[in-house]
PDB file of N, CA and C in Angstrom:
ATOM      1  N   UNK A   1     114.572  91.373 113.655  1.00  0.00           N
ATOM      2  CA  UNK A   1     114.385  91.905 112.323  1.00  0.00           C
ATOM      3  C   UNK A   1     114.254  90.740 111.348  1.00  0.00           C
ATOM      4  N   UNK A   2     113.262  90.588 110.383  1.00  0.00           N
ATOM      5  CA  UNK A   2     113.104  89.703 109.450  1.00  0.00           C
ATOM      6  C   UNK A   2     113.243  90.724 108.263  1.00  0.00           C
ATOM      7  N   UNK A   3     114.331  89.179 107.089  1.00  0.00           N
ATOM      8  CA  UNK A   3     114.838  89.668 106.049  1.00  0.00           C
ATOM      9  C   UNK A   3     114.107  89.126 104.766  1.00  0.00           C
ATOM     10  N   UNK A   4     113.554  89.642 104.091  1.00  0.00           N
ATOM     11  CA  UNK A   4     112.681  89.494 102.717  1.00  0.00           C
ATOM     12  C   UNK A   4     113.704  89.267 101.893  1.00  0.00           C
ATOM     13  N   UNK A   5     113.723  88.186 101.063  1.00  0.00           N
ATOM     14  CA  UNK A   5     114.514  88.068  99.599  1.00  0.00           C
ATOM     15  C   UNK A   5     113.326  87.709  98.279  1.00  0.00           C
ATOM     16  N   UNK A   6     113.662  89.043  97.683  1.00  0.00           N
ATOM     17  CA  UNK A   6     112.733  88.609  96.728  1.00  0.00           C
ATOM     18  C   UNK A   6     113.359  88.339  95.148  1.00  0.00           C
ATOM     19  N   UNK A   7     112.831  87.629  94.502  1.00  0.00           N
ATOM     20  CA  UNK A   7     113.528  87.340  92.617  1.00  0.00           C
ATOM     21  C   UNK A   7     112.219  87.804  92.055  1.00  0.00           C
ATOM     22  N   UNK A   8     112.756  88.282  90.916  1.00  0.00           N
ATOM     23  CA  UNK A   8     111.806  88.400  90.148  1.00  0.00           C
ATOM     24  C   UNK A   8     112.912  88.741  88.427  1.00  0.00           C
ATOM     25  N   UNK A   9     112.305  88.512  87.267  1.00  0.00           N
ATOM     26  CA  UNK A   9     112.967  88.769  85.580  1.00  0.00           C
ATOM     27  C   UNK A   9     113.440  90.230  85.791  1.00  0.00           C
ATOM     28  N   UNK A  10     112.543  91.133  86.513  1.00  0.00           N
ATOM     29  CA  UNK A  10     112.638  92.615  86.101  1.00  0.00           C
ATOM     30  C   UNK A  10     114.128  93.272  86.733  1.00  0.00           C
ATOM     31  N   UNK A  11     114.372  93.905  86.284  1.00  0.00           N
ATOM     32  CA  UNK A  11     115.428  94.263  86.565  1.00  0.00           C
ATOM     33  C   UNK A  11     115.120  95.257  88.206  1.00  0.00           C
ATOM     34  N   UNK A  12     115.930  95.753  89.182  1.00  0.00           N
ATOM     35  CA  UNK A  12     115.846  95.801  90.339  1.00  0.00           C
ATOM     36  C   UNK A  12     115.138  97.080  90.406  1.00  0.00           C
ATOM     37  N   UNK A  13     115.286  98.237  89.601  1.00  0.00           N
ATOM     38  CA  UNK A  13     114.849  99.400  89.750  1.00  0.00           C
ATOM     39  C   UNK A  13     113.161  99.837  89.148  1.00  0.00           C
ATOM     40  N   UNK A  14     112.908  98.045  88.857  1.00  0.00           N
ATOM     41  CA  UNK A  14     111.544  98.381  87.799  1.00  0.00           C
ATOM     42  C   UNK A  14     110.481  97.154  89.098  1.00  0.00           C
ATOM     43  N   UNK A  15     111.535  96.759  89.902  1.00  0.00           N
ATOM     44  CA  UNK A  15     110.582  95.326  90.579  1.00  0.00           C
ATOM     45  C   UNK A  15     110.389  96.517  92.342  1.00  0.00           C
ATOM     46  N   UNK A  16     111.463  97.266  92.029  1.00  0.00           N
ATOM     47  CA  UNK A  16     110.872  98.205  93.644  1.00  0.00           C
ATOM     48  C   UNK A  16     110.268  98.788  93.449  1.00  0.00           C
ATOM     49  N   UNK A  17     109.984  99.655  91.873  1.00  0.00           N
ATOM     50  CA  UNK A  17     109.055 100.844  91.306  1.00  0.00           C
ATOM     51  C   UNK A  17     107.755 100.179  91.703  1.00  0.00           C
ATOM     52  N   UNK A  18     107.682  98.606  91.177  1.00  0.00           N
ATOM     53  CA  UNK A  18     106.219  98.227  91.580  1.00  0.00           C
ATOM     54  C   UNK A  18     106.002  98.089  92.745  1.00  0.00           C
ATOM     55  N   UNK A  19     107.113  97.169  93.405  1.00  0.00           N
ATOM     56  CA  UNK A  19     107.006  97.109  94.976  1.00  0.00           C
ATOM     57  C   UNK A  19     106.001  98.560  95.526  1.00  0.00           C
ATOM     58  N   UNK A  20     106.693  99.739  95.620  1.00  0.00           N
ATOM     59  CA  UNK A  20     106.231 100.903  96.178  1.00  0.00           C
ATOM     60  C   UNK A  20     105.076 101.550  95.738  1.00  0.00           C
ATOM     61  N   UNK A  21     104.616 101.476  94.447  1.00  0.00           N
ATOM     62  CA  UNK A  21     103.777 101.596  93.965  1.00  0.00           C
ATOM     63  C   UNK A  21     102.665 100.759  94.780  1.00  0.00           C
ATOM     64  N   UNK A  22     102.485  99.515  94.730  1.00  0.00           N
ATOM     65  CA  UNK A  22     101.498  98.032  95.628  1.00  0.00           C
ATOM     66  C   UNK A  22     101.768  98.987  96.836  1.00  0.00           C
ATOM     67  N   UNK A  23     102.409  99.170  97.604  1.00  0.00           N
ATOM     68  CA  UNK A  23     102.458  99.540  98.933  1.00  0.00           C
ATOM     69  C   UNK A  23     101.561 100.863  99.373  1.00  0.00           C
ATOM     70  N   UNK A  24     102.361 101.992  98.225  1.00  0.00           N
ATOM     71  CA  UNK A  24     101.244 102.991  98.488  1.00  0.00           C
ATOM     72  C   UNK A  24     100.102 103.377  98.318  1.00  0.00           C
ATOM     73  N   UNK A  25      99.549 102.282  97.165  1.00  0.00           N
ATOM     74  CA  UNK A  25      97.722 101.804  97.086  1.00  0.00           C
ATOM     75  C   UNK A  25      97.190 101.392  98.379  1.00  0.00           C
ATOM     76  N   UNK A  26      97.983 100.111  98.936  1.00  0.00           N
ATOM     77  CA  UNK A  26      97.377  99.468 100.250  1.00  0.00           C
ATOM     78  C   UNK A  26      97.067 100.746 101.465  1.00  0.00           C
ATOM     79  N   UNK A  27      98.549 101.366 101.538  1.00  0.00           N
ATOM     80  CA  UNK A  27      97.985 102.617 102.575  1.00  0.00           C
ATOM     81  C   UNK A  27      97.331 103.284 102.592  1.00  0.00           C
ATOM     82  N   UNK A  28      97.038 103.417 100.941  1.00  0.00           N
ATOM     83  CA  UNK A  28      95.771 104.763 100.527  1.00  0.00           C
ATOM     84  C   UNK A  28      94.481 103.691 101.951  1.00  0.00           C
ATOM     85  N   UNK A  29      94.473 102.631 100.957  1.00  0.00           N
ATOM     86  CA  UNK A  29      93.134 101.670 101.183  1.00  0.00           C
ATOM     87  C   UNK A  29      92.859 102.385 102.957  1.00  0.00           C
ATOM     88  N   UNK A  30      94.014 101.560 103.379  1.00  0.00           N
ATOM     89  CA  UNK A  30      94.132 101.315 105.014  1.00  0.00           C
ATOM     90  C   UNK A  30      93.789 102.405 105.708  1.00  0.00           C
ATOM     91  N   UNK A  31      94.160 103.791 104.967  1.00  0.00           N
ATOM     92  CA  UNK A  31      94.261 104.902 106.009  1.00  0.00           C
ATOM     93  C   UNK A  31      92.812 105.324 105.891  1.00  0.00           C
ATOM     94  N   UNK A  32      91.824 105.316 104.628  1.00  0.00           N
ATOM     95  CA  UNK A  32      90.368 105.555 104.577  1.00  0.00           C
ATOM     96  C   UNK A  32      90.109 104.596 105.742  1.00  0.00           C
ATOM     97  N   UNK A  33      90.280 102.965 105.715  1.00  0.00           N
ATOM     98  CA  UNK A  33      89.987 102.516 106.793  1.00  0.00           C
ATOM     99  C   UNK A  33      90.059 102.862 108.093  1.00  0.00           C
ATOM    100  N   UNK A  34      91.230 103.433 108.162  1.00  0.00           N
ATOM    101  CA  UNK A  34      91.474 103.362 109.639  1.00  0.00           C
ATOM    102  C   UNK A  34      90.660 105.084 110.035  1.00  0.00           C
ATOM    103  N   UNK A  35      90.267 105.822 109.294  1.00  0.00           N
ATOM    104  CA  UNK A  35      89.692 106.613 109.269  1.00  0.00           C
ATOM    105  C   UNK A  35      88.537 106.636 109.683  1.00  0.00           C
ATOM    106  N   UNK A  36      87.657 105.468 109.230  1.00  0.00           N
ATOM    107  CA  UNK A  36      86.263 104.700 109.253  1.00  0.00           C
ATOM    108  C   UNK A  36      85.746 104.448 110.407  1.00  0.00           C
ATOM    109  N   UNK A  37      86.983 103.655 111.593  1.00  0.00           N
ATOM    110  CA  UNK A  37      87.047 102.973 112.231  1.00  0.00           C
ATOM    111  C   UNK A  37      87.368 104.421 113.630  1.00  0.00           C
ATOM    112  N   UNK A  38      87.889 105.186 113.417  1.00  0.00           N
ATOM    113  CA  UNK A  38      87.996 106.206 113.958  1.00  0.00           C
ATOM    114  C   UNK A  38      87.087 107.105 114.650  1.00  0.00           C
ATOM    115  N   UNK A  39      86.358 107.273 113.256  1.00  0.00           N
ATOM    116  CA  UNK A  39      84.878 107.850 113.351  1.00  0.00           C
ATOM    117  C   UNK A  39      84.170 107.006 114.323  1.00  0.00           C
ATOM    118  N   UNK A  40      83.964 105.791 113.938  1.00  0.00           N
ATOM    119  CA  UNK A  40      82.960 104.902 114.706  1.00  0.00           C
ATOM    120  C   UNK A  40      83.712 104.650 116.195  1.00  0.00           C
ATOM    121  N   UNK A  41      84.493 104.926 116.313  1.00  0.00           N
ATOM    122  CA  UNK A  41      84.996 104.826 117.809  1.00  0.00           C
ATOM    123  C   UNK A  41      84.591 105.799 118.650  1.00  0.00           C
ATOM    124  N   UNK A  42      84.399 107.322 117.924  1.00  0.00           N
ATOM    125  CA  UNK A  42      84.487 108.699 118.346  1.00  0.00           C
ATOM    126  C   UNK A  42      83.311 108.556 118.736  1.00  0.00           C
ATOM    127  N   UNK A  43      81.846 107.736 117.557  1.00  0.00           N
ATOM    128  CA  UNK A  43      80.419 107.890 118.314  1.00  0.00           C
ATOM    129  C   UNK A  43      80.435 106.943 119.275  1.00  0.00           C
ATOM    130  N   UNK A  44      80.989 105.851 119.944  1.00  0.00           N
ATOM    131  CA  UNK A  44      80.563 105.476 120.772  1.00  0.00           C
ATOM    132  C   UNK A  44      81.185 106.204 121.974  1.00  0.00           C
ATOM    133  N   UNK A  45      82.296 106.427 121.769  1.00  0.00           N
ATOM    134  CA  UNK A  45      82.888 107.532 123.028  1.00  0.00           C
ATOM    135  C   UNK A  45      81.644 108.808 123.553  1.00  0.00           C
ATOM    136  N   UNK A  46      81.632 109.130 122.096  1.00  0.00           N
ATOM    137  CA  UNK A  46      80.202 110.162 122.703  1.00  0.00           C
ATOM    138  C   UNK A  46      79.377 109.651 123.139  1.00  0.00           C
ATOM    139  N   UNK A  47      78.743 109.064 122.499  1.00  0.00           N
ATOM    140  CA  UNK A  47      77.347 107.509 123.132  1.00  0.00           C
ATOM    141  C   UNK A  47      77.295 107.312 124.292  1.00  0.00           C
ATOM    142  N   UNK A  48      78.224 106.842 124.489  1.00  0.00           N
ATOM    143  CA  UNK A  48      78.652 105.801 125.870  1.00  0.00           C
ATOM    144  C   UNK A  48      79.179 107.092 127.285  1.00  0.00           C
ATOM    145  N   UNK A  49      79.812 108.265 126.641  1.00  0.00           N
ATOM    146  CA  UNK A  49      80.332 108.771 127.691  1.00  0.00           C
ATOM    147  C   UNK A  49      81.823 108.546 128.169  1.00  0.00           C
ATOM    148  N   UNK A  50      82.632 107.929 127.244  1.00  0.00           N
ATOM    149  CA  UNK A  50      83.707 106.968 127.766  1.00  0.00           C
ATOM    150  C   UNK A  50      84.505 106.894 126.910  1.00  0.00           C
ATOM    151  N   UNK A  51      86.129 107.031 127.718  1.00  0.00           N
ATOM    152  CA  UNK A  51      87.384 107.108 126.104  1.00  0.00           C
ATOM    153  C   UNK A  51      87.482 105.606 125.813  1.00  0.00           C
ATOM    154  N   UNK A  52      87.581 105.238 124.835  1.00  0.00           N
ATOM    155  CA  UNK A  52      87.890 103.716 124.457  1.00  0.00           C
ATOM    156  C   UNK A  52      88.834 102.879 124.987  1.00  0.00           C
ATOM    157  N   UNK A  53      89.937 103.722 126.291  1.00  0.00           N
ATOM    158  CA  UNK A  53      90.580 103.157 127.142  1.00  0.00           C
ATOM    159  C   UNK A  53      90.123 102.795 128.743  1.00  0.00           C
ATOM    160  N   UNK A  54      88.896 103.744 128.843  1.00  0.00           N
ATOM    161  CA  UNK A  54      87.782 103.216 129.928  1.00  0.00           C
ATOM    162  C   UNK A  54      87.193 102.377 129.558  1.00  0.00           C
ATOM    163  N   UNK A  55      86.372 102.284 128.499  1.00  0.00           N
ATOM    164  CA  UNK A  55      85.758 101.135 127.796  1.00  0.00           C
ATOM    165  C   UNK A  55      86.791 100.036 127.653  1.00  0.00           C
ATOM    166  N   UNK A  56      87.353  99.678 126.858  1.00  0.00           N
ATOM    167  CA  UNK A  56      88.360  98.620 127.112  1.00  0.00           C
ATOM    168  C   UNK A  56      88.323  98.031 128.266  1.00  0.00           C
ATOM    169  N   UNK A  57      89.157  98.737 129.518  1.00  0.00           N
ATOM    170  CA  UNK A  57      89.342  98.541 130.198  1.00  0.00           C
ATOM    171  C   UNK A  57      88.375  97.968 131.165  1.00  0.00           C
ATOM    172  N   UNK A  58      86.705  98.652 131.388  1.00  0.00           N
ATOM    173  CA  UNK A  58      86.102  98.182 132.054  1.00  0.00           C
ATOM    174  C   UNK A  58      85.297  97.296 131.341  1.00  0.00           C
ATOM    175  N   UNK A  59      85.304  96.592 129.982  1.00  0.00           N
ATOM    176  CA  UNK A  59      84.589  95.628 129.533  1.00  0.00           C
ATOM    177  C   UNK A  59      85.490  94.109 129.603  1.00  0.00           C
ATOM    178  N   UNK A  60      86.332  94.596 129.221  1.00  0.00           N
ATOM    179  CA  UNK A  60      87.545  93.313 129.697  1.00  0.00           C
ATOM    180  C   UNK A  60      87.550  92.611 131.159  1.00  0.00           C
ATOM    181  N   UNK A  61      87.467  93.446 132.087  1.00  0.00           N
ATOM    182  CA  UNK A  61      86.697  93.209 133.398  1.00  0.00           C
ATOM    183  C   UNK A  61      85.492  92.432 133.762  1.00  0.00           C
ATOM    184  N   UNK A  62      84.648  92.630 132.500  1.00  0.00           N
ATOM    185  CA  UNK A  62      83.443  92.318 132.844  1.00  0.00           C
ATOM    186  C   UNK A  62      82.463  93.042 133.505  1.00  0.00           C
ATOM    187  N   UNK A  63      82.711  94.743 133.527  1.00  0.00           N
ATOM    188  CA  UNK A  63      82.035  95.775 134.048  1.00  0.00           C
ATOM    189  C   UNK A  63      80.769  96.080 133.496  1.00  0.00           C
ATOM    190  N   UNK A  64      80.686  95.734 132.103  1.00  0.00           N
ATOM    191  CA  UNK A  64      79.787  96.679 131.166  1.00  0.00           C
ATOM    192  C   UNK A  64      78.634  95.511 130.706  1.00  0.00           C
ATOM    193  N   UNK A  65      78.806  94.453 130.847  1.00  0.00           N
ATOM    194  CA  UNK A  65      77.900  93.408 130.387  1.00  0.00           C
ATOM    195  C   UNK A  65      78.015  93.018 129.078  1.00  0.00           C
ATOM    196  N   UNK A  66      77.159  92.554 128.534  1.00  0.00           N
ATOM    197  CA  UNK A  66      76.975  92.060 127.170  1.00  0.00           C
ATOM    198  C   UNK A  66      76.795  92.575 125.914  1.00  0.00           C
ATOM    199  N   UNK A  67      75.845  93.820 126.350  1.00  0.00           N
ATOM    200  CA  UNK A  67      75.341  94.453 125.177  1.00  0.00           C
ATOM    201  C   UNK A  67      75.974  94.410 124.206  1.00  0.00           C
ATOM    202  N   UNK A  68      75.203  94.116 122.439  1.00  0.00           N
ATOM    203  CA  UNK A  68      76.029  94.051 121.663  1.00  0.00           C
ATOM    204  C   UNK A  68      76.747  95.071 120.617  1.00  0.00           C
ATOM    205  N   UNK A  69      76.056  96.745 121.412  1.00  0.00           N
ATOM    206  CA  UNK A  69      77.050  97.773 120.716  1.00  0.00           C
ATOM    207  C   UNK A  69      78.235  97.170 121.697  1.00  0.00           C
ATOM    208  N   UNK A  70      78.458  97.379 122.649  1.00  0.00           N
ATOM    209  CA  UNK A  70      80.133  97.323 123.424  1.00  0.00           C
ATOM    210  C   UNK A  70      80.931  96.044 122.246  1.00  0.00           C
ATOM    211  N   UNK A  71      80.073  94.880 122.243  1.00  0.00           N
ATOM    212  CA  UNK A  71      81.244  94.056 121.006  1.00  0.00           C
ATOM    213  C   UNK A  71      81.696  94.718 120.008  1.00  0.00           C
ATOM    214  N   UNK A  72      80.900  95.431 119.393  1.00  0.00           N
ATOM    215  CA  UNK A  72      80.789  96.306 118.464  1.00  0.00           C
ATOM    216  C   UNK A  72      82.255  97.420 118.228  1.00  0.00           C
ATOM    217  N   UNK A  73      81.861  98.275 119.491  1.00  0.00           N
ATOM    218  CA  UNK A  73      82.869  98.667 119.831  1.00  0.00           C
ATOM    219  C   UNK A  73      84.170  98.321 120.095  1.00  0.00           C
ATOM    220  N   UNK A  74      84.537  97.174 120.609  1.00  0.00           N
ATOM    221  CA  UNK A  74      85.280  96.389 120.925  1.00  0.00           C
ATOM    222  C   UNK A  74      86.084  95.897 119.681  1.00  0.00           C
ATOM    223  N   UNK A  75      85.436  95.598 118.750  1.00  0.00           N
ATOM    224  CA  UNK A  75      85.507  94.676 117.488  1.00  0.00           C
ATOM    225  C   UNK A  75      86.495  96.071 116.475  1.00  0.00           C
ATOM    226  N   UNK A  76      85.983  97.011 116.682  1.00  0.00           N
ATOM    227  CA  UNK A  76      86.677  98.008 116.244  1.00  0.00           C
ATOM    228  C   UNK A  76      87.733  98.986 116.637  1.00  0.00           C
ATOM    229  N   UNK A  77      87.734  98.785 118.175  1.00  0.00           N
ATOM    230  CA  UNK A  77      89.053  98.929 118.213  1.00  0.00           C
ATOM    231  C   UNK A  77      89.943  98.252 117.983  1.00  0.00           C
ATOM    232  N   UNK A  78      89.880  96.121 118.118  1.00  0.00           N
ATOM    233  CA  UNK A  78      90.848  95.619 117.591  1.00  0.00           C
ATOM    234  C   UNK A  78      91.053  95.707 115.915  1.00  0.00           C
ATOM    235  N   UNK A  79      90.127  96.249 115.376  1.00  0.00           N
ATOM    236  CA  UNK A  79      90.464  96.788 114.037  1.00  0.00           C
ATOM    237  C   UNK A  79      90.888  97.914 113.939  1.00  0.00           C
ATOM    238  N   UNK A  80      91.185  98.953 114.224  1.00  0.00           N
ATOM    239  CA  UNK A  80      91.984 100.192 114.359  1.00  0.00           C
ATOM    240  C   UNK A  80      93.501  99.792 114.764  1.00  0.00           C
ATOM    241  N   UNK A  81      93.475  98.920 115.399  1.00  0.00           N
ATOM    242  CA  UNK A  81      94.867  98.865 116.267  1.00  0.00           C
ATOM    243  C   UNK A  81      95.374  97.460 115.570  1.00  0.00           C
ATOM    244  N   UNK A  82      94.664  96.613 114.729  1.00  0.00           N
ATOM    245  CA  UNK A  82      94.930  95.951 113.496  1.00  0.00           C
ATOM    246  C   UNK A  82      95.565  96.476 112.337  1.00  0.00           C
ATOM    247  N   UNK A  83      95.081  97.817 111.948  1.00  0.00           N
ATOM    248  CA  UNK A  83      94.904  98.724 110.724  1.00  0.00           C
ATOM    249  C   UNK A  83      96.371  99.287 111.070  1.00  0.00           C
ATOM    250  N   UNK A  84      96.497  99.787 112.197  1.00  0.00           N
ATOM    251  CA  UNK A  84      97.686 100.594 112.525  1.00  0.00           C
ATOM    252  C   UNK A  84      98.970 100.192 112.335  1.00  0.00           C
ATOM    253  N   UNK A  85      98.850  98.509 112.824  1.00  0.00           N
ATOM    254  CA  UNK A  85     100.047  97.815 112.821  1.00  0.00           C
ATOM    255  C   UNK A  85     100.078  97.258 111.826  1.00  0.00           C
ATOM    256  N   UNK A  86      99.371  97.032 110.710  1.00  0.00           N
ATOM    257  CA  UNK A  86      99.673  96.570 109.308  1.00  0.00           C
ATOM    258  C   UNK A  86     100.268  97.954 108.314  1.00  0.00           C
ATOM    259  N   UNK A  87      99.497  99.220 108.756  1.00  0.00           N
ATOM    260  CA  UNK A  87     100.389 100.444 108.082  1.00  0.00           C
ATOM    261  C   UNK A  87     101.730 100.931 108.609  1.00  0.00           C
ATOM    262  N   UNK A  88     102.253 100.530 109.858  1.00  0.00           N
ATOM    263  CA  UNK A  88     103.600 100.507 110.385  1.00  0.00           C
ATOM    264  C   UNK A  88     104.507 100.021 109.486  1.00  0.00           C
ATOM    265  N   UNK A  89     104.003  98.487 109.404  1.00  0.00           N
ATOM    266  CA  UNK A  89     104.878  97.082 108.663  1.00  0.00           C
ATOM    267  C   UNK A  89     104.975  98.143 107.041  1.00  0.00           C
ATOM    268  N   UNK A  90     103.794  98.594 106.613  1.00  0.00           N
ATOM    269  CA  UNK A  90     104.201  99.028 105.042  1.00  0.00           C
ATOM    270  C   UNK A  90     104.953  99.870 104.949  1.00  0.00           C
ATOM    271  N   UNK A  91     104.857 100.620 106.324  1.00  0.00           N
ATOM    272  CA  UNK A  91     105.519 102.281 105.449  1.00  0.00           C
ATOM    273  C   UNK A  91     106.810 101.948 106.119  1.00  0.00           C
ATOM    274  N   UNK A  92     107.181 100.703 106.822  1.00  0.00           N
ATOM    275  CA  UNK A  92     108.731 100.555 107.014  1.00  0.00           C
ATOM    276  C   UNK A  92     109.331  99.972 105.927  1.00  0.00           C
ATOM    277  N   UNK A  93     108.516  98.663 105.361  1.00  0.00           N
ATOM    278  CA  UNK A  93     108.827  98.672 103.844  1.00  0.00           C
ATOM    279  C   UNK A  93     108.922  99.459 102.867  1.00  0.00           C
ATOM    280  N   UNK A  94     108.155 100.070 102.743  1.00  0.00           N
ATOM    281  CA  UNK A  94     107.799 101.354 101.545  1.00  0.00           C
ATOM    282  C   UNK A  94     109.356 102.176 101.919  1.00  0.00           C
ATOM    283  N   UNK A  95     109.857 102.617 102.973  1.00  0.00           N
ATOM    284  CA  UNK A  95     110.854 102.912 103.242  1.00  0.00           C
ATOM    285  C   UNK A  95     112.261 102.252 102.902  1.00  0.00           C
ATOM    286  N   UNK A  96     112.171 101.014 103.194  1.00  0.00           N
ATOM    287  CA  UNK A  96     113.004 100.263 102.268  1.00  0.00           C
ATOM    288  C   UNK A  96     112.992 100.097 100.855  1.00  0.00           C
ATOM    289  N   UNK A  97     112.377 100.251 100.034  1.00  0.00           N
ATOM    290  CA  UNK A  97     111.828 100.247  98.861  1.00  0.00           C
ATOM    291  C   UNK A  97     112.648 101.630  97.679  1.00  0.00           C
ATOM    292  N   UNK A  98     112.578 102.332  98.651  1.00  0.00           N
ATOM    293  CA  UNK A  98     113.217 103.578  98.219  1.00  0.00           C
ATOM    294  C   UNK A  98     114.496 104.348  98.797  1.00  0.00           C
ATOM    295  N   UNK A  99     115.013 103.048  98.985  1.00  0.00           N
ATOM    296  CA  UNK A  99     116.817 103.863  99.794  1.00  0.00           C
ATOM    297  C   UNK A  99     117.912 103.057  98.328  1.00  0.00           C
TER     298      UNK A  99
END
């Protein structure tokens, strides 16, 4: 567990108001993203024929070749699963924020 210490002039109940406030903009942002990224996963699953854990799996291998939708694809699942674990980290903060 890592511990955040933060200072700031404002008094404590006006520096978390913003805290949570910043936090729940970013998730708005993130979750359209990760929404985005969702979609575009779903057409190549249809596309391709294949859940993004076959794909994964058999491009990591070296099954599927080069083509540059599969990077594509590829590129976006490590952005989904980027997206995911940066909205974890907030809304455990955002959770702290408000106890």
């Amino acid at each position: 567990m890592t511990e955040v210490l933060l200072k700031t002039k404002a008094n404590k109940e006006l520096a978390l108001e913003a805290l949570s406030s910043a936090i729940e903009r970013e998730l708005k942002i993130l979750k359209a993203k990760l929404k985005g990224f969702e979609e575009e996963i779903q057409k190549f699953e249809s596309k391709h024929r294949l859940s993004s854990k076959e794909f994964y799996e058999k491009f990591e291998s070296g099954e599927l070749g080069d083509d540059e939708d599969y990077f594509t694809w590829w590129s976006a699942i490590h952005a989904h699963e980027s997206i995911q674990a940066r909205m974890e980290t907030l809304q455990e903060l955002l959770s702290q924020c408000k106890q």
